[in-house]
C-alpha atoms as a PDB file:
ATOM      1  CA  UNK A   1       9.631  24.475  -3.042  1.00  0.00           C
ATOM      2  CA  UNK A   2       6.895  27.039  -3.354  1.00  0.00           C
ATOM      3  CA  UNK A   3       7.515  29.866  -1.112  1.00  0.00           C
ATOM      4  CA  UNK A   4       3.438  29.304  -0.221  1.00  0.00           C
ATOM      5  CA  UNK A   5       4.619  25.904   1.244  1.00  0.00           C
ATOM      6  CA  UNK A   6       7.295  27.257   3.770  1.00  0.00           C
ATOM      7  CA  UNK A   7       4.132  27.957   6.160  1.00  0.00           C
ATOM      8  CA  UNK A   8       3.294  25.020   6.306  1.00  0.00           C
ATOM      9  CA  UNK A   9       3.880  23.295  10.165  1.00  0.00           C
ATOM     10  CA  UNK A  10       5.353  19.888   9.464  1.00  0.00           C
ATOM     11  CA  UNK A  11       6.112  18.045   6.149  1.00  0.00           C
ATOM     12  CA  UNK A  12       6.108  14.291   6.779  1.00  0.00           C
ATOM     13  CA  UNK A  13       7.231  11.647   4.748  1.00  0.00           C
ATOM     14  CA  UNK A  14       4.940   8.103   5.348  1.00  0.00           C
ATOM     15  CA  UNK A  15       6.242   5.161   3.564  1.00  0.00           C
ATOM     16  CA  UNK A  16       7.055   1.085   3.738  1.00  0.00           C
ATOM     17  CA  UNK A  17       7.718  -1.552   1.589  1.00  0.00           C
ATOM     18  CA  UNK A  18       3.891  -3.187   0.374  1.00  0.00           C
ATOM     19  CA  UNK A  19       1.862  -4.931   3.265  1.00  0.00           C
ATOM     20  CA  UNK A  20       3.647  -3.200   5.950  1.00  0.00           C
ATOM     21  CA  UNK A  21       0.790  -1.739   6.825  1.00  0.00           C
ATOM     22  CA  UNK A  22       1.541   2.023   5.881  1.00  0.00           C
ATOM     23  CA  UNK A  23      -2.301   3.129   4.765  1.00  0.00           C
ATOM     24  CA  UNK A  24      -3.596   1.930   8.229  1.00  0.00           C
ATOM     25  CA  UNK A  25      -0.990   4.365   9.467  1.00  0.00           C
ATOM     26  CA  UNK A  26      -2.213   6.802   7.248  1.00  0.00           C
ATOM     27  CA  UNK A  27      -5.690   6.684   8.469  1.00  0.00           C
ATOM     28  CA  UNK A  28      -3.806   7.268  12.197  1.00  0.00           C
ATOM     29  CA  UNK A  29      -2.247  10.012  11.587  1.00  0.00           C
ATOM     30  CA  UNK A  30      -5.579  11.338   9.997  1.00  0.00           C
ATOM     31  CA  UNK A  31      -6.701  10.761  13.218  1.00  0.00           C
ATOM     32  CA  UNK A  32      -4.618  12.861  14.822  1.00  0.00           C
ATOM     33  CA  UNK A  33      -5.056  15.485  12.496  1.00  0.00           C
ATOM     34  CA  UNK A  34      -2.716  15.960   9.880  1.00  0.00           C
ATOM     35  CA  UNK A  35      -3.672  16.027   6.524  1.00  0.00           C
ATOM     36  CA  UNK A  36      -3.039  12.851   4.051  1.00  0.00           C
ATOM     37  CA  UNK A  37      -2.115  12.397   0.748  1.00  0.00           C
ATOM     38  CA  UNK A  38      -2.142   9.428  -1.173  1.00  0.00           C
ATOM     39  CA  UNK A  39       0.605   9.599  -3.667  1.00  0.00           C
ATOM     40  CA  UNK A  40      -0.712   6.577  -5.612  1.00  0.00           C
ATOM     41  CA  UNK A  41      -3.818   8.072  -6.273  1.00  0.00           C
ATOM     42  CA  UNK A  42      -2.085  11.797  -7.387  1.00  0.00           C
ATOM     43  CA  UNK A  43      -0.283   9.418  -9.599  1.00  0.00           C
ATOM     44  CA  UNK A  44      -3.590   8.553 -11.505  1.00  0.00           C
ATOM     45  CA  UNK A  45      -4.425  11.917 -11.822  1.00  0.00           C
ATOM     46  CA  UNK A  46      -1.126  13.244 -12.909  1.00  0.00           C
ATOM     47  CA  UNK A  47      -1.043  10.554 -15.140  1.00  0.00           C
ATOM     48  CA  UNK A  48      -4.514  11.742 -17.129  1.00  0.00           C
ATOM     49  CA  UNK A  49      -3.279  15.490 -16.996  1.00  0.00           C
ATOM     50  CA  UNK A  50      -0.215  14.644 -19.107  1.00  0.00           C
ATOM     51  CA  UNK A  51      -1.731  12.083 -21.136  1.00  0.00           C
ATOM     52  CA  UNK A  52      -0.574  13.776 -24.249  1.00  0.00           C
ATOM     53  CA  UNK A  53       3.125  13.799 -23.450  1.00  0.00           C
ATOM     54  CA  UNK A  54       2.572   9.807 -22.401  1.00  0.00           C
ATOM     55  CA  UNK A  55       1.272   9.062 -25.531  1.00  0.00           C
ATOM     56  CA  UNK A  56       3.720  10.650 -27.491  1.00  0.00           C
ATOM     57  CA  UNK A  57       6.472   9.167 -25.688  1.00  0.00           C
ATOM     58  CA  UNK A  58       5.746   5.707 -25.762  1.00  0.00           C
ATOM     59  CA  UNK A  59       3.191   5.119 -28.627  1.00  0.00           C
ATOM     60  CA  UNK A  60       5.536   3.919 -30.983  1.00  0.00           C
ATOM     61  CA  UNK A  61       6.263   1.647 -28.738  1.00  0.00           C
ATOM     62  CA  UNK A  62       3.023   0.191 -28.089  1.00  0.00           C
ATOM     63  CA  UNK A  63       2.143  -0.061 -31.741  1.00  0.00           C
ATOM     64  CA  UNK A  64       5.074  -1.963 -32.240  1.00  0.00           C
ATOM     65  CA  UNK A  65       4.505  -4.406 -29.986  1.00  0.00           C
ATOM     66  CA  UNK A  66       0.373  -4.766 -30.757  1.00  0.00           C
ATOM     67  CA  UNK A  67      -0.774  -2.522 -27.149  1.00  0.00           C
ATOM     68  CA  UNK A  68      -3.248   0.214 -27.229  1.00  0.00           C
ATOM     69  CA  UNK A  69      -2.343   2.296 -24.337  1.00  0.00           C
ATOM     70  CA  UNK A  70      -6.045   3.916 -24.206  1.00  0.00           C
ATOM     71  CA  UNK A  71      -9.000   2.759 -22.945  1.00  0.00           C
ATOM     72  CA  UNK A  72     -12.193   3.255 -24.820  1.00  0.00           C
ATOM     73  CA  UNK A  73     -13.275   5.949 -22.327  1.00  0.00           C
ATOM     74  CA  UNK A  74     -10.146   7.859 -23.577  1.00  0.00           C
ATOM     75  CA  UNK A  75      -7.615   7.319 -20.417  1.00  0.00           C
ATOM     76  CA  UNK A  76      -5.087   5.856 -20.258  1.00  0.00           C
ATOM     77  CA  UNK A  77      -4.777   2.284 -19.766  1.00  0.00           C
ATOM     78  CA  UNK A  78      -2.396   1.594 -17.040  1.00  0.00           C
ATOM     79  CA  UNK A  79      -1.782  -2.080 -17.264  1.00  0.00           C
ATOM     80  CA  UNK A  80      -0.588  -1.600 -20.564  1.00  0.00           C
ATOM     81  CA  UNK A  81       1.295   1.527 -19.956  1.00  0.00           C
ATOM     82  CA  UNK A  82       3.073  -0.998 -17.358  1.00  0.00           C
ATOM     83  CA  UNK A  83       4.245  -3.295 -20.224  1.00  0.00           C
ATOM     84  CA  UNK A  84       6.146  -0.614 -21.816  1.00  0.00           C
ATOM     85  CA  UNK A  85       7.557   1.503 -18.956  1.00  0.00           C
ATOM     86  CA  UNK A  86       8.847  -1.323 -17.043  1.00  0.00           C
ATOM     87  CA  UNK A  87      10.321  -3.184 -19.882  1.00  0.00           C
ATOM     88  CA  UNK A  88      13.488  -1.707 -19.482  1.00  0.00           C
ATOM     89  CA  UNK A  89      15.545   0.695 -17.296  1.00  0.00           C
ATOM     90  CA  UNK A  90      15.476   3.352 -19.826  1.00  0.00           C
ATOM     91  CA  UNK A  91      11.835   3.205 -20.301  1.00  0.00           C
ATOM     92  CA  UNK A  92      10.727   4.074 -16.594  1.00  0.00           C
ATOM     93  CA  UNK A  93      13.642   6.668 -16.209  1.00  0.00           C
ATOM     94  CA  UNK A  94      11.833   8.598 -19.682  1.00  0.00           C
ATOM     95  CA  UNK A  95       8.283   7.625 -17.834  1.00  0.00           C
ATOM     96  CA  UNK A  96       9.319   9.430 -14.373  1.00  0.00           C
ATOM     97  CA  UNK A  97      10.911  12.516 -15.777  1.00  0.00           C
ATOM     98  CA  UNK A  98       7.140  13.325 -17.431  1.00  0.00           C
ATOM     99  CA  UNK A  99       5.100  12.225 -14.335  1.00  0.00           C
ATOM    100  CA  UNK A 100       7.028  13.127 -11.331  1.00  0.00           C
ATOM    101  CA  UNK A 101       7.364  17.293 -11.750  1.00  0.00           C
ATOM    102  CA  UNK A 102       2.843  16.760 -12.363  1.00  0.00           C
ATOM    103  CA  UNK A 103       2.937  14.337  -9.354  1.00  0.00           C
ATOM    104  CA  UNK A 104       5.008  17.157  -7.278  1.00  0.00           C
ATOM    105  CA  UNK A 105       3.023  19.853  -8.751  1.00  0.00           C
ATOM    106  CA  UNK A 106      -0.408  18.365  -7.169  1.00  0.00           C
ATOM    107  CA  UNK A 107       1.405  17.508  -3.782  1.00  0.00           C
ATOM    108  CA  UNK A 108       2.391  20.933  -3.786  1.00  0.00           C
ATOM    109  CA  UNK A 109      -1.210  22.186  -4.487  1.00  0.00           C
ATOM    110  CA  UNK A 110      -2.392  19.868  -1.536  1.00  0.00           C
ATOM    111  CA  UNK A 111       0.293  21.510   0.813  1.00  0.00           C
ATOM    112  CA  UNK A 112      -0.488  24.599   0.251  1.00  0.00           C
ATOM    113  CA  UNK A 113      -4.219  23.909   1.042  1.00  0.00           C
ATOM    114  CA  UNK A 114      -3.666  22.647   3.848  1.00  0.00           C
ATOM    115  CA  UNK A 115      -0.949  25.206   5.466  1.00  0.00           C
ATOM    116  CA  UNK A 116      -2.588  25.112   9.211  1.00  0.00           C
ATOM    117  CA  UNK A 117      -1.865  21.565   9.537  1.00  0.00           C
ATOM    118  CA  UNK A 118       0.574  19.051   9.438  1.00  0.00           C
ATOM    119  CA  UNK A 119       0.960  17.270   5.860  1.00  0.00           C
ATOM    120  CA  UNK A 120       1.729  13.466   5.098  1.00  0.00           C
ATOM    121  CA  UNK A 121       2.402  12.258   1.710  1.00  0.00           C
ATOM    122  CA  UNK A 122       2.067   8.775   1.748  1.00  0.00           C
ATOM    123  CA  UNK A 123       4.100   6.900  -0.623  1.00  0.00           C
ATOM    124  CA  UNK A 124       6.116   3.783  -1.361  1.00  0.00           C
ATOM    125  CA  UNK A 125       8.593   5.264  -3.550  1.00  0.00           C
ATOM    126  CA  UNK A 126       8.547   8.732  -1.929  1.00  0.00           C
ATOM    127  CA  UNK A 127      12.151   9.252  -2.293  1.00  0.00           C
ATOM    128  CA  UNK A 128      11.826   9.359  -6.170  1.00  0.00           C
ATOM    129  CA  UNK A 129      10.095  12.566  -5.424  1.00  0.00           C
ATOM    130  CA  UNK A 130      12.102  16.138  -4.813  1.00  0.00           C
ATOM    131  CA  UNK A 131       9.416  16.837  -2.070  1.00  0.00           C
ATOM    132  CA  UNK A 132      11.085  13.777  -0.123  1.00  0.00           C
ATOM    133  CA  UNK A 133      14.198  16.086   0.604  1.00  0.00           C
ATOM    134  CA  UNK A 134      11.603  19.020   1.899  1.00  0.00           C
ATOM    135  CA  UNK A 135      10.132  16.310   4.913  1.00  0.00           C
ATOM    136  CA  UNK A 136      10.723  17.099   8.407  1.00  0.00           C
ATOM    137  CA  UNK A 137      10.745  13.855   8.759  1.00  0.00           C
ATOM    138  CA  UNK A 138      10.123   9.912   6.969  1.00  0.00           C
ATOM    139  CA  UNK A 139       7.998   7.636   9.263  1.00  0.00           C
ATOM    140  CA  UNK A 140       9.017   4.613   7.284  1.00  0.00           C
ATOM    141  CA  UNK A 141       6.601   1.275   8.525  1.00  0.00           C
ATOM    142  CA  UNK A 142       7.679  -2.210   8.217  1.00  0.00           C
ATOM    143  CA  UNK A 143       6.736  -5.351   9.425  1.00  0.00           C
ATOM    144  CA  UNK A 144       8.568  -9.144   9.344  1.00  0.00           C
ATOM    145  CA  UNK A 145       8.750 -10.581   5.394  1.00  0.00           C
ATOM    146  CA  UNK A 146       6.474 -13.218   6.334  1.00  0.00           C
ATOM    147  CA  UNK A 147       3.694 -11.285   7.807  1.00  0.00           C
ATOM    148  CA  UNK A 148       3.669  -8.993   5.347  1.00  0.00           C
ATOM    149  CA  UNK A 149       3.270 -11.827   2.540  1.00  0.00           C
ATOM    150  CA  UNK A 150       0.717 -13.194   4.861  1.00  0.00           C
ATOM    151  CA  UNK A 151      -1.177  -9.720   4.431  1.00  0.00           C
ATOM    152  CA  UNK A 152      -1.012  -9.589   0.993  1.00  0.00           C
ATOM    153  CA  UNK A 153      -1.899 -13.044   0.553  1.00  0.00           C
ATOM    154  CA  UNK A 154      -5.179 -12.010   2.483  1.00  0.00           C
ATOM    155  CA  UNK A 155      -6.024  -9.000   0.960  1.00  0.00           C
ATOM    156  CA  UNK A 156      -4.840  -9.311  -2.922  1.00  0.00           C
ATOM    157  CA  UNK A 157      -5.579 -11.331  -5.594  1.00  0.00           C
ATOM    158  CA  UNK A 158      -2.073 -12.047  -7.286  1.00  0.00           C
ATOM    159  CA  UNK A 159      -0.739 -14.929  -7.814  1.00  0.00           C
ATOM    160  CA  UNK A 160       2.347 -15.771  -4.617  1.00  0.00           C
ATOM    161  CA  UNK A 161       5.033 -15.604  -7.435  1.00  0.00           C
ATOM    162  CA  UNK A 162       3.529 -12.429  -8.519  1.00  0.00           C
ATOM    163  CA  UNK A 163       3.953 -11.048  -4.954  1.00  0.00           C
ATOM    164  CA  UNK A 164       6.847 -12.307  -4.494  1.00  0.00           C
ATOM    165  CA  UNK A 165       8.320 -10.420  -7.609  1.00  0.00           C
ATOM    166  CA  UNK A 166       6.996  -7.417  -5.998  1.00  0.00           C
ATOM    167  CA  UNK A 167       8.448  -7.905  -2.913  1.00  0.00           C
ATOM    168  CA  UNK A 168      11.451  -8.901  -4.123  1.00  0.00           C
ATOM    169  CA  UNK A 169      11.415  -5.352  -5.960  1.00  0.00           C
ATOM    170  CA  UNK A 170      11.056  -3.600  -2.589  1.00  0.00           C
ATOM    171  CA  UNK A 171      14.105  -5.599  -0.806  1.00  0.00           C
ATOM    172  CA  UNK A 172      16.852  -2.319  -0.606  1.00  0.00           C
ATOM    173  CA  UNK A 173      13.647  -0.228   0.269  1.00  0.00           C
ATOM    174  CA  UNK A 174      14.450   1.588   3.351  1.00  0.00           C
ATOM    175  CA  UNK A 175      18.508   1.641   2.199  1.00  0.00           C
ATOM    176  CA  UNK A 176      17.319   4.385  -0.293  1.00  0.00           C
ATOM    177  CA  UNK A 177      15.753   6.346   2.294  1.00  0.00           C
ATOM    178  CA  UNK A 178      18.619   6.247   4.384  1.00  0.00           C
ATOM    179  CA  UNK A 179      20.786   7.978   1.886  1.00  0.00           C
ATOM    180  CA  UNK A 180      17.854  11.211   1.722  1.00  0.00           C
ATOM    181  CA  UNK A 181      19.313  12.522   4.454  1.00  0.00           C
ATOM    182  CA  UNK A 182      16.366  13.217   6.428  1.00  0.00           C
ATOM    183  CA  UNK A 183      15.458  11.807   9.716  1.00  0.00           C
ATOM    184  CA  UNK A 184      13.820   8.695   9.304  1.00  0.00           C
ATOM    185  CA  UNK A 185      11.729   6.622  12.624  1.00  0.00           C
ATOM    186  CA  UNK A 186      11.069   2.787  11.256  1.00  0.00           C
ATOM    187  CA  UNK A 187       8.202   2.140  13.038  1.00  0.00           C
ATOM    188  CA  UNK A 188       7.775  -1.845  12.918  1.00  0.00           C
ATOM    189  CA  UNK A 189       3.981  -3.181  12.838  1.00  0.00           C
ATOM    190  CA  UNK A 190       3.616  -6.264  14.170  1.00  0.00           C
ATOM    191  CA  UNK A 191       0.675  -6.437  16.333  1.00  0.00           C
ATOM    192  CA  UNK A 192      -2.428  -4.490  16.732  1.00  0.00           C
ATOM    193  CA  UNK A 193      -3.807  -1.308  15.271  1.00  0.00           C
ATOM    194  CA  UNK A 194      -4.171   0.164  18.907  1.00  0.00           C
ATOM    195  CA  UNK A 195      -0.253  -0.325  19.159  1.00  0.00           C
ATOM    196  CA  UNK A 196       0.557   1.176  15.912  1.00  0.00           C
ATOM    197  CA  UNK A 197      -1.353   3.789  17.006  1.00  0.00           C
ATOM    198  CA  UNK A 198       0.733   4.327  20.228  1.00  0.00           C
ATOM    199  CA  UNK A 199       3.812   4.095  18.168  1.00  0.00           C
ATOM    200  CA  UNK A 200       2.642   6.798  16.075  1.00  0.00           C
ATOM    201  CA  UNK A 201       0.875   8.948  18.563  1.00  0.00           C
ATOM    202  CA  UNK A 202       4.811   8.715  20.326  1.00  0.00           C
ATOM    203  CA  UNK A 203       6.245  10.239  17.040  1.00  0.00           C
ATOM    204  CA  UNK A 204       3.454  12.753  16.539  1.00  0.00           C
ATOM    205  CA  UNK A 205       4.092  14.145  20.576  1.00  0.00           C
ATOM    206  CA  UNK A 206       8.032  14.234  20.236  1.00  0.00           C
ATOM    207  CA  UNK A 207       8.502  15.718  17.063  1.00  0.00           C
ATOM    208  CA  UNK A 208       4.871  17.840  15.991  1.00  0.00           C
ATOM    209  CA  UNK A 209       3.336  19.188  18.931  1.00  0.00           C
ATOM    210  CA  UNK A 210       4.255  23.182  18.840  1.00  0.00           C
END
């Protein structure tokens, strides 16, 4: 880690399998004042600043196969990206060893910007990230299979089979955090925001109050 980022109070971890509801938790611990980062959205970005690499690795692909991997605004166009990179193991392992050390490289930036308060990255697949290993501490949320396809029912467009692939794709989630080993609190959401909030404000008392 960047010797800059050793000053920083508290490093924590927020993640949870999709519909749990881990951004509303997000917006909580903004709350209390730590500062949030949405890993999803440093993806995007990381993903434009090594465009060139991207395109080099898996254009030959693409044009084998008939997909244009840029939009006509010149980024990159993601959906297709995702037909290539998740076609097979091999793909996505070539695909994270580009973007991850950019993705860590802008958490790290954020970090280090934010040194007088507490720092949350915020992301589903946090533990493919080296800065997982640096966290204080994971807060990983979940919530009952049902409810959560109930939530993503509500709030997305896809298809049920379509969520259900995704789901299925999260089911050993929170067995790959356990092997980080880094303290982890599963924090279940299964009523209202004010108790998630009292869940976290619990956590945020016991573990990041100086």
């Amino acid at each position: 880690m960047n010797k800059d980022m050793q000053n920083t109070k508290f490093l924590i971890g927020l993640t949870g399998p999709m519909a749990s509801g881990k951004n509303l938790a997000g917006e909580i611990l903004e709350e209390m004042g730590c500062a949030v980062i949405d890993a999803d959205v440093t993806a995007h970005i990381a993903l434009e600043n090594i465009k060139a690499k991207v395109i080099e690795q898996f254009e030959p692909e693409a044009a084998k196969n008939g997909i244009l991997l840029l939009n006509k605004d010149g980024t990159i166009n993601r959906s297709s990206l995702a037909k290539i990179v998740f076609a097979s193991k091999e793909s996505l392992q070539k695909h994270e060893s580009i973007i991850h050390p950019e993705i860590s490289r802008l958490l790290e930036i954020f970090i280090n910007e934010h040194k007088n308060q507490h720092c949350v990255i915020n992301a589903t697949v946090l533990n493919k990230i080296p800065l997982a290993l640096k966290c204080n501490f994971i807060i990983y949320i979940d919530a009952p299979f049902l409810l959560r396809l109930y939530r993503a029912k509500k709030r997305d467009k896809h298809s049920l089979s379509h969520l259900l692939k995704r789901f299925s794709s999260q089911k050993k989630l929170y067995t790959q955090y356990q092997k980080l080993n880094v303290d982890i609190y599963r924090v279940r959401n299964i009523g209202s925001s004010k108790k998630l909030h009292k869940k976290l404000q619990s956590i945020f008392e016991n573990h990041c109050q100086n």
